[in-house]
Protein backbone atom coordinates (compact mmCIF):
# COMPACT_ATOMS: atom_id res chain seq x y z
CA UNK A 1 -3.09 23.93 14.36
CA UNK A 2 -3.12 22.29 10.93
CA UNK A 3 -2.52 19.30 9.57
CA UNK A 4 -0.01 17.95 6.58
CA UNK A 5 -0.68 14.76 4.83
CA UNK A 6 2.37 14.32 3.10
CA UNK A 7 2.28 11.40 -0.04
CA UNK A 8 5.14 9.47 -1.18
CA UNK A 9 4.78 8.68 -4.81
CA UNK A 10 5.16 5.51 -6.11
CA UNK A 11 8.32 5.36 -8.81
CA UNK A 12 5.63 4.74 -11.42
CA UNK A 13 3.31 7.68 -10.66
CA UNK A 14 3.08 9.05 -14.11
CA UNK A 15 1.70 5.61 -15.50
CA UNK A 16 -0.57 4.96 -11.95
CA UNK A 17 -2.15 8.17 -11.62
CA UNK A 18 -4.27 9.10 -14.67
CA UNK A 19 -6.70 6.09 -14.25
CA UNK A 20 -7.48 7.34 -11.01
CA UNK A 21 -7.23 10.94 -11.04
CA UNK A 22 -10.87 12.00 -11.41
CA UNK A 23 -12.25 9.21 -8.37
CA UNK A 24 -9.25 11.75 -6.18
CA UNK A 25 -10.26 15.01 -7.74
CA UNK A 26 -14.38 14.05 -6.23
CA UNK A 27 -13.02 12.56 -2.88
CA UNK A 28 -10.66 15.86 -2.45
CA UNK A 29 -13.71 18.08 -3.25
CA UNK A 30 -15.99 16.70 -0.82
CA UNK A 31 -13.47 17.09 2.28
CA UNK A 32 -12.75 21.05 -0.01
CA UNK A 33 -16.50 21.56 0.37
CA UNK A 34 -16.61 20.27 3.82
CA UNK A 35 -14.00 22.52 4.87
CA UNK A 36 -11.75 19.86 6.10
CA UNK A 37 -9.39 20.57 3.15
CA UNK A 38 -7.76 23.47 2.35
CA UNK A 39 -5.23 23.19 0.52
CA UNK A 40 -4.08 19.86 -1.81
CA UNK A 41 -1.74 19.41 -4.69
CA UNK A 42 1.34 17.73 -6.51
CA UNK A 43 4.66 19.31 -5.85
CA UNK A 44 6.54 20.17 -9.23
CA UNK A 45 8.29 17.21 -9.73
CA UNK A 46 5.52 15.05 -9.12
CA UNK A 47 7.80 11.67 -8.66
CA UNK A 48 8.30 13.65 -5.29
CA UNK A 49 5.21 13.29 -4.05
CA UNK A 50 2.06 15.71 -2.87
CA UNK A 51 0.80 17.02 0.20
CA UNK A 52 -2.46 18.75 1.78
CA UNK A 53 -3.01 20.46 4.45
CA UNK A 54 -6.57 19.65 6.67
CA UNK A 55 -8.25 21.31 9.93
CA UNK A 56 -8.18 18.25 11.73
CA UNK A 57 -6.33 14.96 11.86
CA UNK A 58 -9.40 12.64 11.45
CA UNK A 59 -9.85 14.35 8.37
CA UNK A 60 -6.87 13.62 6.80
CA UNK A 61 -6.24 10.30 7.86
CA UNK A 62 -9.84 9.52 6.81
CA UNK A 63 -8.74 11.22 3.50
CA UNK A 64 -5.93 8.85 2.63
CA UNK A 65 -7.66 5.49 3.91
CA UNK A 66 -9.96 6.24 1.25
CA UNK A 67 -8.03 8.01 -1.65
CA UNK A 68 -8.07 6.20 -4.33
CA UNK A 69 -4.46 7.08 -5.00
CA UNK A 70 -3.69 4.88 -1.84
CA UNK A 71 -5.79 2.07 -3.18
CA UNK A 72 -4.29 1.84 -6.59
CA UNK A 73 -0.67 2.35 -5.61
CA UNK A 74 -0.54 6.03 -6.99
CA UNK A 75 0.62 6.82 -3.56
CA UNK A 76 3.30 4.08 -1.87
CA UNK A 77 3.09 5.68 1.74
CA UNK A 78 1.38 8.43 3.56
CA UNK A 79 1.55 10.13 6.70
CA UNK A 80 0.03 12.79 8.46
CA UNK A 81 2.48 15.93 10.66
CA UNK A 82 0.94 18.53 12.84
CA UNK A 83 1.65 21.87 11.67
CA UNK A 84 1.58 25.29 13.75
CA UNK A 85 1.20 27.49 11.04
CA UNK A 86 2.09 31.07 11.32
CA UNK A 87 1.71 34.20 9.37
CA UNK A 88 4.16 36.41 8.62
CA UNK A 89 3.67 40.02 9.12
């Protein structure tokens, strides 16, 4: 089992976000070099939000409660879904 933190972006992400987008790029690397995090990223339309995908849920919820995107209203809610992820043959 996985787990998705999903991230609603605030309306005003494109303004919010580059102040803070290097203090996120070093938090996401630590859990990345951990191995907590596997995957993280925008989706295309940013305004839509972002999501990343951890090994545990401690990890991601620790993630967020830190992110500096949460802090500086980058990011106006968060939560975390258990995934089963499959792979297809």
């Amino acid at each position: 089992m996985k787990y998705v933190l999903w991230y609603q972006a605030s309306p005003d992400v494109a303004t919010k976000a580059p102040p803070h987008v290097a203090a996120h790029a070093a938090r996401w690397a630590q859990y990345a070099s951990a191995g907590t995090l596997l995957m993280i990223g925008p989706f295309a339309n940013p305004s839509e939000g972002a999501m990343g995908i951890f090994t545990t849920r401690e990890a991601a919820e620790s993630f967020a409660a830190g992110d500096p995107f949460v802090h500086n209203g980058v990011v106006e809610r968060w939560h975390v879904s258990e995934w089963l992820e499959a792979l297809v043959p």
